[in-house]
PDB file of N, CA and C in Angstrom:
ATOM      1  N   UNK A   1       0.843  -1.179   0.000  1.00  0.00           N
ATOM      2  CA  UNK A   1       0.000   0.000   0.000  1.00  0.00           C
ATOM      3  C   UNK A   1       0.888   1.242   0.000  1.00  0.00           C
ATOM      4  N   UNK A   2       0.431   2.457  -0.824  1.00  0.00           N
ATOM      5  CA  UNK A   2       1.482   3.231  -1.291  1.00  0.00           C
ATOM      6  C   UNK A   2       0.532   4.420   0.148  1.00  0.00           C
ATOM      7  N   UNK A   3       1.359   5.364   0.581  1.00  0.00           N
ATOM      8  CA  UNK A   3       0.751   6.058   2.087  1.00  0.00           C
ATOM      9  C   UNK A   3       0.884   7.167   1.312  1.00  0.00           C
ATOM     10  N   UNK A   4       0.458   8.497   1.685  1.00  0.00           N
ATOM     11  CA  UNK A   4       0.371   9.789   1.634  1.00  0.00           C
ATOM     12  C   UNK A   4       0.106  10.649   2.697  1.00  0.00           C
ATOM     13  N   UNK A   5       0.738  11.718   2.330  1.00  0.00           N
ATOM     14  CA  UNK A   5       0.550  12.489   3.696  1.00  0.00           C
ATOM     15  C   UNK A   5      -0.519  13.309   3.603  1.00  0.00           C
ATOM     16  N   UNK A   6      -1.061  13.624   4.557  1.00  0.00           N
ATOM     17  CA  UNK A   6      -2.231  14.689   5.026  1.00  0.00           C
ATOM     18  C   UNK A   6      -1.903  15.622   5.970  1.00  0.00           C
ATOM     19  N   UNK A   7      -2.155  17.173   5.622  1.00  0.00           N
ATOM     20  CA  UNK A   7      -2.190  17.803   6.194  1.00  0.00           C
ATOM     21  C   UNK A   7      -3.085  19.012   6.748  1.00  0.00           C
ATOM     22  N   UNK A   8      -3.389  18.825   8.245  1.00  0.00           N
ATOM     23  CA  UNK A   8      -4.894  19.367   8.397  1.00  0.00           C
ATOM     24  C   UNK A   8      -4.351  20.555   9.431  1.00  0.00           C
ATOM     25  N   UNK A   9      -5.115  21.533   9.122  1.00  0.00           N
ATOM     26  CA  UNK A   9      -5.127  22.786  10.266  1.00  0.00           C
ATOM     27  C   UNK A   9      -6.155  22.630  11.172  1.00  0.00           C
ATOM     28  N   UNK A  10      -5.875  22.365  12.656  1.00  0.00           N
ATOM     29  CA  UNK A  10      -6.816  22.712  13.735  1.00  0.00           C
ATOM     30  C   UNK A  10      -6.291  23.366  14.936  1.00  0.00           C
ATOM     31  N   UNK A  11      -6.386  23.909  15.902  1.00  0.00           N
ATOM     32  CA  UNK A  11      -6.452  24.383  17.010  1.00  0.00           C
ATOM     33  C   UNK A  11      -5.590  23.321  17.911  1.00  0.00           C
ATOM     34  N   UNK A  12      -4.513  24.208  18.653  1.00  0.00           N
ATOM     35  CA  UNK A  12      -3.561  23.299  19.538  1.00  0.00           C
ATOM     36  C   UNK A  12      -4.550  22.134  20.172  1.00  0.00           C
ATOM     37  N   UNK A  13      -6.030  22.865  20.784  1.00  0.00           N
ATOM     38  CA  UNK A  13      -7.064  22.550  21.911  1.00  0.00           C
ATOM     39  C   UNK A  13      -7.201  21.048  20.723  1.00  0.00           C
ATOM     40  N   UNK A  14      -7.531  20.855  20.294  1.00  0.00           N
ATOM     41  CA  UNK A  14      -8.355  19.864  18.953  1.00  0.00           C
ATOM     42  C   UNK A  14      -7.480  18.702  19.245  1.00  0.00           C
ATOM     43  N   UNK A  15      -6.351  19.390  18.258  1.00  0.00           N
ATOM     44  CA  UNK A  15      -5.080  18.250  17.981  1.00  0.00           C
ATOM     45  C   UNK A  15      -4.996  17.878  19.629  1.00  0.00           C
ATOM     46  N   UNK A  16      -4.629  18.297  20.716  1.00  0.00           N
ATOM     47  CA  UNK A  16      -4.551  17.736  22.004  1.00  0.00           C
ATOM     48  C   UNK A  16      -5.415  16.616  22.257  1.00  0.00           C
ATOM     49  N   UNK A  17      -6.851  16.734  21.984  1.00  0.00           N
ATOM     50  CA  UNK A  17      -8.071  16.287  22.330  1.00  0.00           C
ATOM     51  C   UNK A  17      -7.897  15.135  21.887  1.00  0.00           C
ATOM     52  N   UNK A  18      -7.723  15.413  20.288  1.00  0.00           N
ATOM     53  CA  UNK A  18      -7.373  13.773  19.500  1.00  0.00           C
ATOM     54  C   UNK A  18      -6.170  13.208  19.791  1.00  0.00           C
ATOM     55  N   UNK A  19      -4.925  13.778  19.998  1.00  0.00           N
ATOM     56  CA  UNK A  19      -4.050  12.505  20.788  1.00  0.00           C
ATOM     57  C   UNK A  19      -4.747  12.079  22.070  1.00  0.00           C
ATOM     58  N   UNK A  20      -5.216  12.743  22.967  1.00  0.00           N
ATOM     59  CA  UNK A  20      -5.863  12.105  24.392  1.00  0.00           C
ATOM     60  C   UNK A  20      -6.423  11.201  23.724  1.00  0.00           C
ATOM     61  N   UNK A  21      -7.319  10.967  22.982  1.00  0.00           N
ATOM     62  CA  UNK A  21      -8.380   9.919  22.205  1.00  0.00           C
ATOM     63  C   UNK A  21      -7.626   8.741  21.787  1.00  0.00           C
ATOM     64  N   UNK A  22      -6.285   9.127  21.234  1.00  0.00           N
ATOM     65  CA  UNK A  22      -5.875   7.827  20.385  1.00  0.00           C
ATOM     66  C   UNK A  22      -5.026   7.281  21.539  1.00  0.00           C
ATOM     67  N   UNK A  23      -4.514   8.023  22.411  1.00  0.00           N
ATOM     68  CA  UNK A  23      -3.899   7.504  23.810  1.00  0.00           C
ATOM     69  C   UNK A  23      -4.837   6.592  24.690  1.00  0.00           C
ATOM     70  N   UNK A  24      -6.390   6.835  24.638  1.00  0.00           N
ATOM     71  CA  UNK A  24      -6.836   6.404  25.726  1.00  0.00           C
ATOM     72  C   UNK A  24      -8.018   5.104  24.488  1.00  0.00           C
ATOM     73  N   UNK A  25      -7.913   4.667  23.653  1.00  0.00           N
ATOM     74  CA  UNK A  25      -7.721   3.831  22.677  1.00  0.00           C
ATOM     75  C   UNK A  25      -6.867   2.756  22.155  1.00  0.00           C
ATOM     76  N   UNK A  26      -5.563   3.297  22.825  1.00  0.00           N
ATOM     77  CA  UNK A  26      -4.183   2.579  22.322  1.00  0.00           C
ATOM     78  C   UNK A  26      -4.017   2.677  20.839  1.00  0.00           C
ATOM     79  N   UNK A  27      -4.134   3.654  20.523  1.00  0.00           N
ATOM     80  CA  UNK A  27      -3.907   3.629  18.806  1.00  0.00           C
ATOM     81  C   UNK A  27      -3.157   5.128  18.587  1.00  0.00           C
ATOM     82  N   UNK A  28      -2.652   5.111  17.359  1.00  0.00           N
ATOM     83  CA  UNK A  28      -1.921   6.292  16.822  1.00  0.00           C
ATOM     84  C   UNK A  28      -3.351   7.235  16.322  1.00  0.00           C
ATOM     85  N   UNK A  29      -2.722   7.845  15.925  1.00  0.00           N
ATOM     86  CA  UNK A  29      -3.558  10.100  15.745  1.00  0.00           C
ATOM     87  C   UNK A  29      -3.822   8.987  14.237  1.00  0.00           C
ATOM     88  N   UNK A  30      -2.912   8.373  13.183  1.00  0.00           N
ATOM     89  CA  UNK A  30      -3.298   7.703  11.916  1.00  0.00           C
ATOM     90  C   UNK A  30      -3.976   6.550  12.572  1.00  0.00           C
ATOM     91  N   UNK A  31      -4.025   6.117  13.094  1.00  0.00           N
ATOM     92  CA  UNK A  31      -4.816   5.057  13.071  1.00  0.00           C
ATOM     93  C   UNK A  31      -6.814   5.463  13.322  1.00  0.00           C
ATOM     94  N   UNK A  32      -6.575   6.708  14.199  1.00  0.00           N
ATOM     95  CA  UNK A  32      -7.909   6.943  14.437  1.00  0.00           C
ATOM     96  C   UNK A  32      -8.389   7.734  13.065  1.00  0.00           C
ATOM     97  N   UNK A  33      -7.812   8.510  12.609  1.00  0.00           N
ATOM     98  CA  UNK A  33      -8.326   9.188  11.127  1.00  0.00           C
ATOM     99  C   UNK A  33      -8.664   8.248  10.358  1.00  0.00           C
ATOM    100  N   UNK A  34      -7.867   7.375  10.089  1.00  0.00           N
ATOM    101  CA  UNK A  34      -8.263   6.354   9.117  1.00  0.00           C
ATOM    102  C   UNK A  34      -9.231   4.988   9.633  1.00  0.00           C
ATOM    103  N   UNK A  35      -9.545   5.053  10.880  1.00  0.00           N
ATOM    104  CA  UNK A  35     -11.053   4.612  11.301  1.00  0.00           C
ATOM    105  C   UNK A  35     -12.169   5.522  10.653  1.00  0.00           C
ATOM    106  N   UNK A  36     -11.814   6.627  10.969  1.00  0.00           N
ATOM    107  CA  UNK A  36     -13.177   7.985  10.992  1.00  0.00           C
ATOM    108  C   UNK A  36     -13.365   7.710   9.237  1.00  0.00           C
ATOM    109  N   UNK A  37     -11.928   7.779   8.426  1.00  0.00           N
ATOM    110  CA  UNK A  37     -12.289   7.561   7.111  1.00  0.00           C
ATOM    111  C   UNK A  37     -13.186   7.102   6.709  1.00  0.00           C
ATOM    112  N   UNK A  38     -12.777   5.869   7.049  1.00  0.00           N
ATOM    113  CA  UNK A  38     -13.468   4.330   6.555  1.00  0.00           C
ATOM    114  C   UNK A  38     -15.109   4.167   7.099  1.00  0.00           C
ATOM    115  N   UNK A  39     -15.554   5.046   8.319  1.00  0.00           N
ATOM    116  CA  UNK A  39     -16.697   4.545   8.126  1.00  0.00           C
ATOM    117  C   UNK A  39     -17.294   5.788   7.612  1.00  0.00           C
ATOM    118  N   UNK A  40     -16.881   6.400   6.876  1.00  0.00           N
ATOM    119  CA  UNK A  40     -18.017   7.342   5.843  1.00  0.00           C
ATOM    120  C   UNK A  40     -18.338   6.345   4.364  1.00  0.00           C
ATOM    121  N   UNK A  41     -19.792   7.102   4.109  1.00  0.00           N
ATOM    122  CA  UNK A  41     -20.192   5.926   3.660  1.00  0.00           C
ATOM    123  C   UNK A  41     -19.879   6.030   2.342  1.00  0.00           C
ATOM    124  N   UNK A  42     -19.595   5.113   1.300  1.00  0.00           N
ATOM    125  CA  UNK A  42     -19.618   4.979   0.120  1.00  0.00           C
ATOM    126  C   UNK A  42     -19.881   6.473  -0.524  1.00  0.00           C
ATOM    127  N   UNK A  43     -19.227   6.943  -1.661  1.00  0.00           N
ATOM    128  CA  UNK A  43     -20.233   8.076  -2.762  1.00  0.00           C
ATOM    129  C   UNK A  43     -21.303   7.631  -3.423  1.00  0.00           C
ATOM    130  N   UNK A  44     -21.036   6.281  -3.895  1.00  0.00           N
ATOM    131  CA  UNK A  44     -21.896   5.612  -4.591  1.00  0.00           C
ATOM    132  C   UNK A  44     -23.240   5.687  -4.031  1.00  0.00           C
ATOM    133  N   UNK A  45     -22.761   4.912  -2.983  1.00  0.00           N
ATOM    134  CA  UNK A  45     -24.068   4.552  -2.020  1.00  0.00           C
ATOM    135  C   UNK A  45     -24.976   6.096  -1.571  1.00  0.00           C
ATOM    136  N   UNK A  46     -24.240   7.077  -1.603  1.00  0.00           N
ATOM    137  CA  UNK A  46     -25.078   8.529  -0.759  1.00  0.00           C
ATOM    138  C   UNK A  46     -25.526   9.056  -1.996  1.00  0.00           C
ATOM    139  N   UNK A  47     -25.004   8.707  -3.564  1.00  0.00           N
ATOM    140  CA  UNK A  47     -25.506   9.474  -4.749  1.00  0.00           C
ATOM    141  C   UNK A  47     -26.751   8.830  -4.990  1.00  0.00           C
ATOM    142  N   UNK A  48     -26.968   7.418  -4.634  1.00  0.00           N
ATOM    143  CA  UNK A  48     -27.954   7.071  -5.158  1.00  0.00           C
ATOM    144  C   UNK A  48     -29.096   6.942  -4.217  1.00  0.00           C
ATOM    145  N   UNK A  49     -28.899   7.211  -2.908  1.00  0.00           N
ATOM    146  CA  UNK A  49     -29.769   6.723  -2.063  1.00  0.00           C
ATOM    147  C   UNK A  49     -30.301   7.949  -1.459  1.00  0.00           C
ATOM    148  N   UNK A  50     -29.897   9.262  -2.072  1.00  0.00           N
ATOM    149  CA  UNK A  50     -30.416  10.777  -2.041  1.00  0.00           C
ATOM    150  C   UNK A  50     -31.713  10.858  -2.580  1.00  0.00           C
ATOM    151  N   UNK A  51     -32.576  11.397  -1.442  1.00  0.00           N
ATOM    152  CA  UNK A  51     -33.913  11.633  -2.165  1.00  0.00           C
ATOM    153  C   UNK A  51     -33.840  13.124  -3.502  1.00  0.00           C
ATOM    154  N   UNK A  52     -34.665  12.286  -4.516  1.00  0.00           N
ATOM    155  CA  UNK A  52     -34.830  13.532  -5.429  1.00  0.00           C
ATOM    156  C   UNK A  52     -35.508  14.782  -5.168  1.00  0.00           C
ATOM    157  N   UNK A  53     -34.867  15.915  -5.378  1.00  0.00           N
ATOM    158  CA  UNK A  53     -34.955  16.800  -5.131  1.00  0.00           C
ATOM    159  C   UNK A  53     -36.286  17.350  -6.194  1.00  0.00           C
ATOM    160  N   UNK A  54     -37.420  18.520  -5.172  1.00  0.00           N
ATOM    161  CA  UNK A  54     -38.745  18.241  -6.316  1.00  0.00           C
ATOM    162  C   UNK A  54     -38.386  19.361  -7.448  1.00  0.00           C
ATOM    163  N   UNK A  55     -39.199  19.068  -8.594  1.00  0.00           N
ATOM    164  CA  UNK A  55     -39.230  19.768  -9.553  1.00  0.00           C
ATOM    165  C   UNK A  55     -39.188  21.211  -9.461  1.00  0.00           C
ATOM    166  N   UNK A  56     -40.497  21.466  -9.255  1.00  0.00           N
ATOM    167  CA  UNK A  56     -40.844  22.853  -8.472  1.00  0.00           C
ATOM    168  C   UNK A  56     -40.762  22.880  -6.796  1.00  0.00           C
ATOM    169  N   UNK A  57     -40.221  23.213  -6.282  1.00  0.00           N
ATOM    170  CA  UNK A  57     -39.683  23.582  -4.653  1.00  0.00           C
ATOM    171  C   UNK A  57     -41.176  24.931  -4.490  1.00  0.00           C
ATOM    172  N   UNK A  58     -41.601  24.407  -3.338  1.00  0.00           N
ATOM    173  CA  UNK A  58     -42.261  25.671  -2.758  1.00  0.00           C
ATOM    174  C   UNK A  58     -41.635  26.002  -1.555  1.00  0.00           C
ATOM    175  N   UNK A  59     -41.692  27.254  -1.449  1.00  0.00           N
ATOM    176  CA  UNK A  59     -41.365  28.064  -0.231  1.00  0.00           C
ATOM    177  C   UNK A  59     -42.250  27.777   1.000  1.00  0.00           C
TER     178      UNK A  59
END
């Protein structure tokens, strides 16, 4: 598996929060992102399972 890096801007407070999380988990800061990844759901699955939007919209 070929890896890539990610790089995210948050708040010292945040990033703290999520190592406490992956500390009190036993897992790495990557290991919990790439949980959170994985359970978003399919595109496939959310393009098709979107209700159609109506023709004419009333207010």
């Amino acid at each position: 598996m070929k890896t890539t890096r990610l790089n995210v801007r948050m708040s010292e407070r945040r990033l703290n929060k999520l190592r406490s999380y992956a500390v009190m988990k036993d897992k790495s800061v990557t290991q919990i992102v790439e949980d959170w990844v994985d359970r978003l759901p399919n595109l496939e699955s959310v393009k098709n399972s979107a209700d159609p939007l109506p023709i004419n919209p009333t207010d």
